[in-house]
PDB file of N, CA and C in Angstrom:
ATOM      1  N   UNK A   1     -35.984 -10.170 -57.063  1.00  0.00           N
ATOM      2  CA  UNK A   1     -34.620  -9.916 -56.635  1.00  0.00           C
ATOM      3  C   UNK A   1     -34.119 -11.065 -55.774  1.00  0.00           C
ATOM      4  N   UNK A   2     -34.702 -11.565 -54.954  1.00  0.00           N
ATOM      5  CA  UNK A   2     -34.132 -12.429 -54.001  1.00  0.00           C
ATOM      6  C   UNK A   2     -34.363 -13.998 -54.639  1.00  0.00           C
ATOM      7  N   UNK A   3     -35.529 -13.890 -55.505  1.00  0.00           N
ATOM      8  CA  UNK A   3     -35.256 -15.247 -56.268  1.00  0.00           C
ATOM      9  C   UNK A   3     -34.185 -15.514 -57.681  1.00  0.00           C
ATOM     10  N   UNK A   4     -33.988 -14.288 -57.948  1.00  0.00           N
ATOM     11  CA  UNK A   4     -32.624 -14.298 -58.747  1.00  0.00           C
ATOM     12  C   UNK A   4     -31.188 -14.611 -57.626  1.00  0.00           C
ATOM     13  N   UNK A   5     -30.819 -13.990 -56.045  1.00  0.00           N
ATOM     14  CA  UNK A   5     -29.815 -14.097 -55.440  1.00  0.00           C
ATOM     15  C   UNK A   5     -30.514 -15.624 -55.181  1.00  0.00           C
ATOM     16  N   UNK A   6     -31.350 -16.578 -55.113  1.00  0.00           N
ATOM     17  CA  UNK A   6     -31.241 -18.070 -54.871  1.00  0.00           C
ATOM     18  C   UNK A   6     -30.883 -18.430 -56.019  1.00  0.00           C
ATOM     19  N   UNK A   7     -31.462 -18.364 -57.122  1.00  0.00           N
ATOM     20  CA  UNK A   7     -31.020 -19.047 -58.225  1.00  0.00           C
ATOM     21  C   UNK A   7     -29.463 -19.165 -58.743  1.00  0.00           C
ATOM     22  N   UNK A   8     -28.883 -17.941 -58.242  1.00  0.00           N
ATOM     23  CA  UNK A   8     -27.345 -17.855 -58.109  1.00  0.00           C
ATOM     24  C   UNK A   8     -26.562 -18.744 -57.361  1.00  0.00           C
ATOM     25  N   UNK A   9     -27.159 -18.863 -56.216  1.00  0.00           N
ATOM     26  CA  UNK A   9     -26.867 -19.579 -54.999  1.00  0.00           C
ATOM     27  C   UNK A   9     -27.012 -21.525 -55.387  1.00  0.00           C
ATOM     28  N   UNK A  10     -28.169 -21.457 -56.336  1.00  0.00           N
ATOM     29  CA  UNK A  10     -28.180 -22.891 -56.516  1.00  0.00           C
ATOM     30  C   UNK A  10     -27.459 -22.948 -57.566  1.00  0.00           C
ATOM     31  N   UNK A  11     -26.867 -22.633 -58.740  1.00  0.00           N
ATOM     32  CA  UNK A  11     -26.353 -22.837 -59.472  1.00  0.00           C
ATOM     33  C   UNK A  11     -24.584 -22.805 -59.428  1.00  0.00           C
ATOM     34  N   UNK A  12     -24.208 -22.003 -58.666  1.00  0.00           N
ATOM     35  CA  UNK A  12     -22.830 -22.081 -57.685  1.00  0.00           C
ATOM     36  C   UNK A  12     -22.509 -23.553 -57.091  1.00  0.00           C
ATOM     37  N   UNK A  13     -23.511 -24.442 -56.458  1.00  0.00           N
ATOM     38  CA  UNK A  13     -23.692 -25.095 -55.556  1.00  0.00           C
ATOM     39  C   UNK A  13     -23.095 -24.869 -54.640  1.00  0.00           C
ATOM     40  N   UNK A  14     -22.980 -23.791 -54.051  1.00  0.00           N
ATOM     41  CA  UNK A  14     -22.163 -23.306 -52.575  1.00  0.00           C
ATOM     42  C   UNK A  14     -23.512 -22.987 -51.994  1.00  0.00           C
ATOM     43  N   UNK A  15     -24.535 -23.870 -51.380  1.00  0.00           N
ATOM     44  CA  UNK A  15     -25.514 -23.799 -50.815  1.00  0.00           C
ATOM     45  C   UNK A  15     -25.294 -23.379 -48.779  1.00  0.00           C
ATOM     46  N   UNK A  16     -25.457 -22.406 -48.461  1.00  0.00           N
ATOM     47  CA  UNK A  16     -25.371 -22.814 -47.240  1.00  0.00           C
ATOM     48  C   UNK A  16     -26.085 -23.744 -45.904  1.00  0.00           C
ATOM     49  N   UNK A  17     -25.881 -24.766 -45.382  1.00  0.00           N
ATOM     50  CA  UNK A  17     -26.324 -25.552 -44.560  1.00  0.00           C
ATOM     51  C   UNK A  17     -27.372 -24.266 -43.422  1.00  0.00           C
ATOM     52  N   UNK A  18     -27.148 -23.610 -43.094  1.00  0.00           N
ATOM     53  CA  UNK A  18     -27.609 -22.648 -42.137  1.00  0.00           C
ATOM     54  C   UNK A  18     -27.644 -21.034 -42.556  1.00  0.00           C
ATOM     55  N   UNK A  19     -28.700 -20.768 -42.534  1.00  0.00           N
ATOM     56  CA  UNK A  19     -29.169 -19.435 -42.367  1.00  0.00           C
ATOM     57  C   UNK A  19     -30.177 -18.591 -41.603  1.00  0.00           C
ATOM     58  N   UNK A  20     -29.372 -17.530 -40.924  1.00  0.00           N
ATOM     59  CA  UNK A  20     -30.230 -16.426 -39.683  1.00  0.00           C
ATOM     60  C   UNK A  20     -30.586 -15.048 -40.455  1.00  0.00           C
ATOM     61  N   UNK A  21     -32.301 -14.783 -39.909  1.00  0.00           N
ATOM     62  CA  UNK A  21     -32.736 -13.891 -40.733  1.00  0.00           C
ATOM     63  C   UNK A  21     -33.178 -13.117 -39.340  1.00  0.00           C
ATOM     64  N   UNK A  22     -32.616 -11.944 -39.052  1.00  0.00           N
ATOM     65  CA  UNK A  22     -33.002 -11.049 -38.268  1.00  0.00           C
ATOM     66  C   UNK A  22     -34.123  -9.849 -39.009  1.00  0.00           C
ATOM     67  N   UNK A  23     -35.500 -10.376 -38.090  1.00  0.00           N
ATOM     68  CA  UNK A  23     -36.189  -9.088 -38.984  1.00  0.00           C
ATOM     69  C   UNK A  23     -36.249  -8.065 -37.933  1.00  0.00           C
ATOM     70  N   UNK A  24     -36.110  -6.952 -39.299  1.00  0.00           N
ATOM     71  CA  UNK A  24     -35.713  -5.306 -38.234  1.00  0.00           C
ATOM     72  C   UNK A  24     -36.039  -4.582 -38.821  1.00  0.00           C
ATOM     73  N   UNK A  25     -37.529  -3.005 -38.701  1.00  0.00           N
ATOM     74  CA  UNK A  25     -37.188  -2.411 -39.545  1.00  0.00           C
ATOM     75  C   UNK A  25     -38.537  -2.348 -40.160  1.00  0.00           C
ATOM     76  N   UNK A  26     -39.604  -3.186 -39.734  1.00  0.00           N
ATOM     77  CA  UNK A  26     -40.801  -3.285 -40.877  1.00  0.00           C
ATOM     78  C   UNK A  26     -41.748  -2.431 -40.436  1.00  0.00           C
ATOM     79  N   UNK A  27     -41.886  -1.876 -38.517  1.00  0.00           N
ATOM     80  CA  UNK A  27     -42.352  -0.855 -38.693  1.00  0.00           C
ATOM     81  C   UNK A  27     -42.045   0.661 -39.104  1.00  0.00           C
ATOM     82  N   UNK A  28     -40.855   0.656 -39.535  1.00  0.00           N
ATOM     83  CA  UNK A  28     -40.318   1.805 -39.656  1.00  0.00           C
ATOM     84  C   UNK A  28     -40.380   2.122 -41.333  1.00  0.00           C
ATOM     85  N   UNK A  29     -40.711   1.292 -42.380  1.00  0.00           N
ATOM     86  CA  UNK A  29     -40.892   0.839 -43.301  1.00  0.00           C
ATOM     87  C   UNK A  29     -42.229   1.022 -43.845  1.00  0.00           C
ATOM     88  N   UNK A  30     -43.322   0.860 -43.014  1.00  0.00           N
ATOM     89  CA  UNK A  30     -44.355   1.511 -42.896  1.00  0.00           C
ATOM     90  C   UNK A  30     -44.341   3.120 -42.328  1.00  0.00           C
ATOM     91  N   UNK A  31     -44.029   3.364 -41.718  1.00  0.00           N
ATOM     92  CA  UNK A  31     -43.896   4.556 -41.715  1.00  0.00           C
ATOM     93  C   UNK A  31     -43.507   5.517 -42.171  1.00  0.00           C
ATOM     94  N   UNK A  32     -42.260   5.132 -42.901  1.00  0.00           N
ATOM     95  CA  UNK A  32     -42.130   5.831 -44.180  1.00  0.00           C
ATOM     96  C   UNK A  32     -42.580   6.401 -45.078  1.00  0.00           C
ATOM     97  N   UNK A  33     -43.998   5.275 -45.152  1.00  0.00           N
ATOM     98  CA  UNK A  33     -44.760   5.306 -46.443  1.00  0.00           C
ATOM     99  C   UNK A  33     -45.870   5.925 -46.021  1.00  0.00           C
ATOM    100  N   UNK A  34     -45.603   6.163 -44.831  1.00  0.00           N
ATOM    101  CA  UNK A  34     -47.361   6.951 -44.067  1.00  0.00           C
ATOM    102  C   UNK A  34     -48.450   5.794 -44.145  1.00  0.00           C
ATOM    103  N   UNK A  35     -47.846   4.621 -43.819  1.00  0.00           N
ATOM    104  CA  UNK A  35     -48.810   3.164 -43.540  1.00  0.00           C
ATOM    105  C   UNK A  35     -48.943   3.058 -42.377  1.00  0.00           C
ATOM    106  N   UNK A  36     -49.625   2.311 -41.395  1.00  0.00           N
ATOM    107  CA  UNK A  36     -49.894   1.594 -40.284  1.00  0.00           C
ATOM    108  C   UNK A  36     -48.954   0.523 -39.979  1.00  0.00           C
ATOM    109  N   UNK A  37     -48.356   0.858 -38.771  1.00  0.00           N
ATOM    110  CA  UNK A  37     -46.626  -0.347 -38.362  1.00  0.00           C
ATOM    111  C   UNK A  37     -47.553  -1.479 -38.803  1.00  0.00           C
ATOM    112  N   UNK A  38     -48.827  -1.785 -38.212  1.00  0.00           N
ATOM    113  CA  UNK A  38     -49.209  -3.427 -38.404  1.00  0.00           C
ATOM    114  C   UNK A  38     -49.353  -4.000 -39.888  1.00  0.00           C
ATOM    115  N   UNK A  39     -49.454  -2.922 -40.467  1.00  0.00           N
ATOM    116  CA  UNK A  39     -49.209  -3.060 -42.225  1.00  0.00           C
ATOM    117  C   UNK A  39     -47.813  -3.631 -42.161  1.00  0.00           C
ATOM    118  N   UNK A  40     -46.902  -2.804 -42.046  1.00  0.00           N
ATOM    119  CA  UNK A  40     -45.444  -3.095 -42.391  1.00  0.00           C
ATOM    120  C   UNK A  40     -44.868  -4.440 -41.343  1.00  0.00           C
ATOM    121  N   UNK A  41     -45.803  -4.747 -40.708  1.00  0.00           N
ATOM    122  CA  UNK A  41     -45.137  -6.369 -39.946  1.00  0.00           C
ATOM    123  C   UNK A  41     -45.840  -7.359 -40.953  1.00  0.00           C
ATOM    124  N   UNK A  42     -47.301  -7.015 -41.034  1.00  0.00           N
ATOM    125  CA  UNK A  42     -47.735  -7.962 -42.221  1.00  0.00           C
ATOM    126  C   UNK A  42     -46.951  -8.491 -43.571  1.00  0.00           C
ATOM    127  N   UNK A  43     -46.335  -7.583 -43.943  1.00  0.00           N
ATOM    128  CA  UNK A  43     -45.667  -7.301 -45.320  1.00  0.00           C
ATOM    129  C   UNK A  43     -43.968  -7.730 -44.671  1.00  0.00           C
ATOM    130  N   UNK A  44     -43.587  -7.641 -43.837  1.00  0.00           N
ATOM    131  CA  UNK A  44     -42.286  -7.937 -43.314  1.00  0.00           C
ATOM    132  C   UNK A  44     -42.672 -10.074 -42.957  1.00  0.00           C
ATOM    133  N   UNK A  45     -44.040 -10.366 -42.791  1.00  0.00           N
ATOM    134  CA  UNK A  45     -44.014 -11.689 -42.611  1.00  0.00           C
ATOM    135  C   UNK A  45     -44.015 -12.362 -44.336  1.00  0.00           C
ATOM    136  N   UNK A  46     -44.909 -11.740 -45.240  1.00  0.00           N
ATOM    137  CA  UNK A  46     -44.933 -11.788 -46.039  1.00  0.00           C
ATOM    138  C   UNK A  46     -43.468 -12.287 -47.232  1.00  0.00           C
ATOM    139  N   UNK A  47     -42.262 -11.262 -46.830  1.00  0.00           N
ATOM    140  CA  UNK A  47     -41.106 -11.319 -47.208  1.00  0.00           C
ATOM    141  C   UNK A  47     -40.815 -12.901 -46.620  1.00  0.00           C
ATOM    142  N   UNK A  48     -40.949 -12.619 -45.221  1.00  0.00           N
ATOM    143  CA  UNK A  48     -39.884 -13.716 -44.119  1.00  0.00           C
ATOM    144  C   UNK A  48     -40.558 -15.508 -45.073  1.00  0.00           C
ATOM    145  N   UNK A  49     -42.169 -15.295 -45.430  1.00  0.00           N
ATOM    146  CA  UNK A  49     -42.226 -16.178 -45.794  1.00  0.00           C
ATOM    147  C   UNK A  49     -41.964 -16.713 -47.298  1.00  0.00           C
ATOM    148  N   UNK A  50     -41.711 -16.096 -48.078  1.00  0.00           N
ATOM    149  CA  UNK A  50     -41.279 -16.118 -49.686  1.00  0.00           C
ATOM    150  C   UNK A  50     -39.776 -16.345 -49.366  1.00  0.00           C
ATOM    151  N   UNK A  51     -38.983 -16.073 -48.207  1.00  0.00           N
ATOM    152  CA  UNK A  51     -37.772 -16.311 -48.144  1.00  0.00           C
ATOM    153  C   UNK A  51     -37.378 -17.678 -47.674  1.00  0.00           C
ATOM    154  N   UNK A  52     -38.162 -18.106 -46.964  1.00  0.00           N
ATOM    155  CA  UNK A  52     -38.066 -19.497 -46.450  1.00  0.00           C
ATOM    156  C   UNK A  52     -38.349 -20.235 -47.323  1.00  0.00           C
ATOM    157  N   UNK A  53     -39.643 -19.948 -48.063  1.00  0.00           N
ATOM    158  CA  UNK A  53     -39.685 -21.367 -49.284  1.00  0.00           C
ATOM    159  C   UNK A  53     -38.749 -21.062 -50.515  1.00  0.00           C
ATOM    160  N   UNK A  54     -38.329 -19.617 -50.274  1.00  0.00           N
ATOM    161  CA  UNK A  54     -37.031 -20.154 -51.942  1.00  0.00           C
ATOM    162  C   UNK A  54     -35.727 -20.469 -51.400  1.00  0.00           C
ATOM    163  N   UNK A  55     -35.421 -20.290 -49.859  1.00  0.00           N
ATOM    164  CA  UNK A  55     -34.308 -21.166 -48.982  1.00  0.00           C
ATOM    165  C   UNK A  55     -34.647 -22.433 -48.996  1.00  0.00           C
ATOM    166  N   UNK A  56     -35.290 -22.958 -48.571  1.00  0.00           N
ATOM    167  CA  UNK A  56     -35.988 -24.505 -49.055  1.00  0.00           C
ATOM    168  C   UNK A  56     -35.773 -25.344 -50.072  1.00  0.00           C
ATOM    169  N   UNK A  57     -36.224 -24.242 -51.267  1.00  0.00           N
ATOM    170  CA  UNK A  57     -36.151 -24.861 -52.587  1.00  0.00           C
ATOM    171  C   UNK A  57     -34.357 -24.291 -53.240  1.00  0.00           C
ATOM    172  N   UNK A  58     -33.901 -24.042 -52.568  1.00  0.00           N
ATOM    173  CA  UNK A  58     -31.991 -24.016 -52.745  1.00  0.00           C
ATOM    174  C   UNK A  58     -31.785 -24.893 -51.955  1.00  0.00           C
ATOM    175  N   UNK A  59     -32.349 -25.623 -50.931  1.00  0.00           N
ATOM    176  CA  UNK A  59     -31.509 -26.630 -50.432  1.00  0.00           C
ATOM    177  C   UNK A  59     -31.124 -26.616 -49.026  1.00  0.00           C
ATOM    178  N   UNK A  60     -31.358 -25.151 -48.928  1.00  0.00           N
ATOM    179  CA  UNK A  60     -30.934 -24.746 -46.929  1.00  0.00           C
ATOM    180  C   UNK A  60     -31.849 -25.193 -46.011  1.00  0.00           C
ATOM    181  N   UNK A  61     -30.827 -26.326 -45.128  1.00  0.00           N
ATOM    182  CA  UNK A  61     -31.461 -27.310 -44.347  1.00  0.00           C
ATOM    183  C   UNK A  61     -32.054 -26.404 -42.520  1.00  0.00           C
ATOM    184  N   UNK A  62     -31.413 -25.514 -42.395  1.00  0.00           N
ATOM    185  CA  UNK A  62     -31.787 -24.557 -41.248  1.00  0.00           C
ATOM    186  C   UNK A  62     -31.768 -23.032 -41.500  1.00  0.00           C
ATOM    187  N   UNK A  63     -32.886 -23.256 -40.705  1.00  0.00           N
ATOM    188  CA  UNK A  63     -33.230 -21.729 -40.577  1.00  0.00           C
ATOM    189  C   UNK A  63     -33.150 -21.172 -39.288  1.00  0.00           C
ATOM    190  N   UNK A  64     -32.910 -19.967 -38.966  1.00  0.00           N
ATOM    191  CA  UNK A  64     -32.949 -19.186 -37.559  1.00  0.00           C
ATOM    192  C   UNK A  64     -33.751 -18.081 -37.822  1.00  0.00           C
ATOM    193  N   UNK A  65     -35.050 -17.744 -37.250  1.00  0.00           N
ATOM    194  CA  UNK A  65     -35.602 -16.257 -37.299  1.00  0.00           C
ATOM    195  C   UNK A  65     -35.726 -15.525 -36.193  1.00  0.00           C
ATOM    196  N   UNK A  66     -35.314 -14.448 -35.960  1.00  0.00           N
ATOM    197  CA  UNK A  66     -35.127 -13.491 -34.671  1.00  0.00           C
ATOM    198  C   UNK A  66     -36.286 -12.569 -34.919  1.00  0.00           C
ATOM    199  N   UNK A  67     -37.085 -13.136 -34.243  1.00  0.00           N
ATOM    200  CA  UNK A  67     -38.478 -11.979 -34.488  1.00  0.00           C
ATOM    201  C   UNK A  67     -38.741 -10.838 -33.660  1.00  0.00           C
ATOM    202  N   UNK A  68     -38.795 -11.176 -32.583  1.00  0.00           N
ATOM    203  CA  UNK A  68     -38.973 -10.874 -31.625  1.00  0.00           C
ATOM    204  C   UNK A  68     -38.294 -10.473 -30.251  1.00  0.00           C
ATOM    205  N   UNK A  69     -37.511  -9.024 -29.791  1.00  0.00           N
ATOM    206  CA  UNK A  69     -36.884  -8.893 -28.732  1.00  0.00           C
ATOM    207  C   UNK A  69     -37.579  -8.806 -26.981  1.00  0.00           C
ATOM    208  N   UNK A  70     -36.773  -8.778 -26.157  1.00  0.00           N
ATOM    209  CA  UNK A  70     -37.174  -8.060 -25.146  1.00  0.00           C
ATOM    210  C   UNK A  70     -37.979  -6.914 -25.085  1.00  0.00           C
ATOM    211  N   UNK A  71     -37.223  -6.049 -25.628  1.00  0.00           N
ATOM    212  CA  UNK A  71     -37.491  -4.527 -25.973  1.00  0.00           C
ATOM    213  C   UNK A  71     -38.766  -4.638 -26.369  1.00  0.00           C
ATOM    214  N   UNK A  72     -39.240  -5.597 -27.719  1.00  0.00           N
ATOM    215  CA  UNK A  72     -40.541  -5.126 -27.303  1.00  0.00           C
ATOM    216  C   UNK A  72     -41.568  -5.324 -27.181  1.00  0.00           C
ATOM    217  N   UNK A  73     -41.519  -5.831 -25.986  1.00  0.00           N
ATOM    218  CA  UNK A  73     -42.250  -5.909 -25.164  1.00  0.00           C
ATOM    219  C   UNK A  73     -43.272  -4.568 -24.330  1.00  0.00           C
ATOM    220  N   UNK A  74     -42.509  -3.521 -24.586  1.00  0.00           N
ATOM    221  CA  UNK A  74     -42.563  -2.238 -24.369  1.00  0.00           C
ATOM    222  C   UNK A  74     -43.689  -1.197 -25.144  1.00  0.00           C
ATOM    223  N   UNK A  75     -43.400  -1.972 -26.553  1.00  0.00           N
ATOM    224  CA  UNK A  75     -44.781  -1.556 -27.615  1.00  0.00           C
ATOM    225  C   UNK A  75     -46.045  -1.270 -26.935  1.00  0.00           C
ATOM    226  N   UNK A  76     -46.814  -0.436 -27.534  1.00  0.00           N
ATOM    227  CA  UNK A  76     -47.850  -0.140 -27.168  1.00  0.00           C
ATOM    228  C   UNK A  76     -48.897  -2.261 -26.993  1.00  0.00           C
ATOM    229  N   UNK A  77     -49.264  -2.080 -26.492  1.00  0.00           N
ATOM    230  CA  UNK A  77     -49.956  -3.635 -25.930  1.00  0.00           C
ATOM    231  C   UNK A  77     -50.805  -3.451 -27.107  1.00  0.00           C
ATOM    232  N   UNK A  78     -51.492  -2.746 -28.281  1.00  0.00           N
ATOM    233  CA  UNK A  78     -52.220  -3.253 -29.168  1.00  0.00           C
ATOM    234  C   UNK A  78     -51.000  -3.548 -30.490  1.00  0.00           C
ATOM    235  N   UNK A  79     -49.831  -3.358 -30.697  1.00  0.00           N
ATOM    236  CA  UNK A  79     -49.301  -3.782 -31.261  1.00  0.00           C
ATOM    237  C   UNK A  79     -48.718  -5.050 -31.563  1.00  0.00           C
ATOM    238  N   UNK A  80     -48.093  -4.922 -29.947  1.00  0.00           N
ATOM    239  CA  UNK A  80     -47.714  -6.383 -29.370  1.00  0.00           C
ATOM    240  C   UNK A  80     -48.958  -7.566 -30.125  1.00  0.00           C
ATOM    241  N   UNK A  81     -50.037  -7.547 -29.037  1.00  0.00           N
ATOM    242  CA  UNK A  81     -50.989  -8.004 -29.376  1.00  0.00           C
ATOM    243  C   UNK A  81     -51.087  -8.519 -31.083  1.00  0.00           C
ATOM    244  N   UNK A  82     -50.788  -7.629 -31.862  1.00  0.00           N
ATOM    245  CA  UNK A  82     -50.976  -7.664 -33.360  1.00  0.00           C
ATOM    246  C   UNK A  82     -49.612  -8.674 -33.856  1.00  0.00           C
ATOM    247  N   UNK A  83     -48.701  -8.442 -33.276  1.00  0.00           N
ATOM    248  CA  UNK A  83     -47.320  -9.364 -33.356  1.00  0.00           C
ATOM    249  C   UNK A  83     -47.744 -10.094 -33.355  1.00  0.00           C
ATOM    250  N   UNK A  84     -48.423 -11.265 -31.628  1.00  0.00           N
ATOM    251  CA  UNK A  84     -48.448 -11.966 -31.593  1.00  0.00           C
ATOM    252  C   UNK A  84     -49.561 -13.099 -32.274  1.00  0.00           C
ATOM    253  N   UNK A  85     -50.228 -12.162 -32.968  1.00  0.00           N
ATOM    254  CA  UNK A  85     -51.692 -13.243 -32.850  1.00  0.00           C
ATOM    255  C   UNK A  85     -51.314 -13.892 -34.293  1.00  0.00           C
TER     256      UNK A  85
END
């Protein structure tokens, strides 16, 4: 799906110079599914990174990723922990 919306994108040539990817949502995504949140961040990096190399390969010279808030900071400390490592 998202390498069909690039391939659109390169063939338009209305490439955008800049793009912000707020990730939100991946433990809740797991949970859904009755998975483990650290599953659904795995699989949420997973996305973030298949998105960057087919932004790449369209041509988009910046990227912005919002990973990480204040808020949470608040997570249980073995999660956090799992964020960060």
């Amino acid at each position: 799906m998202a390498s069909e919306r690039l391939d659109r994108i390169r063939l338009s040539g209305d490439v955008p110079n800049h793009v912000a990817i707020i990730m939100d949502g991946n433990g809740r995504w797991a949970k859904q599914r009755g998975l483990p949140r650290q599953l659904g961040h795995r699989e949420g990096m997973k996305s973030v990174r298949e998105t960057i190399e087919g932004a790449t390969e369209a041509g988009i010279k910046i990227m912005t990723l919002f990973a990480f808030s204040t808020e949470n900071w608040n997570r249980p400390q073995k999660e956090v922990a799992s964020l960060m490592s």
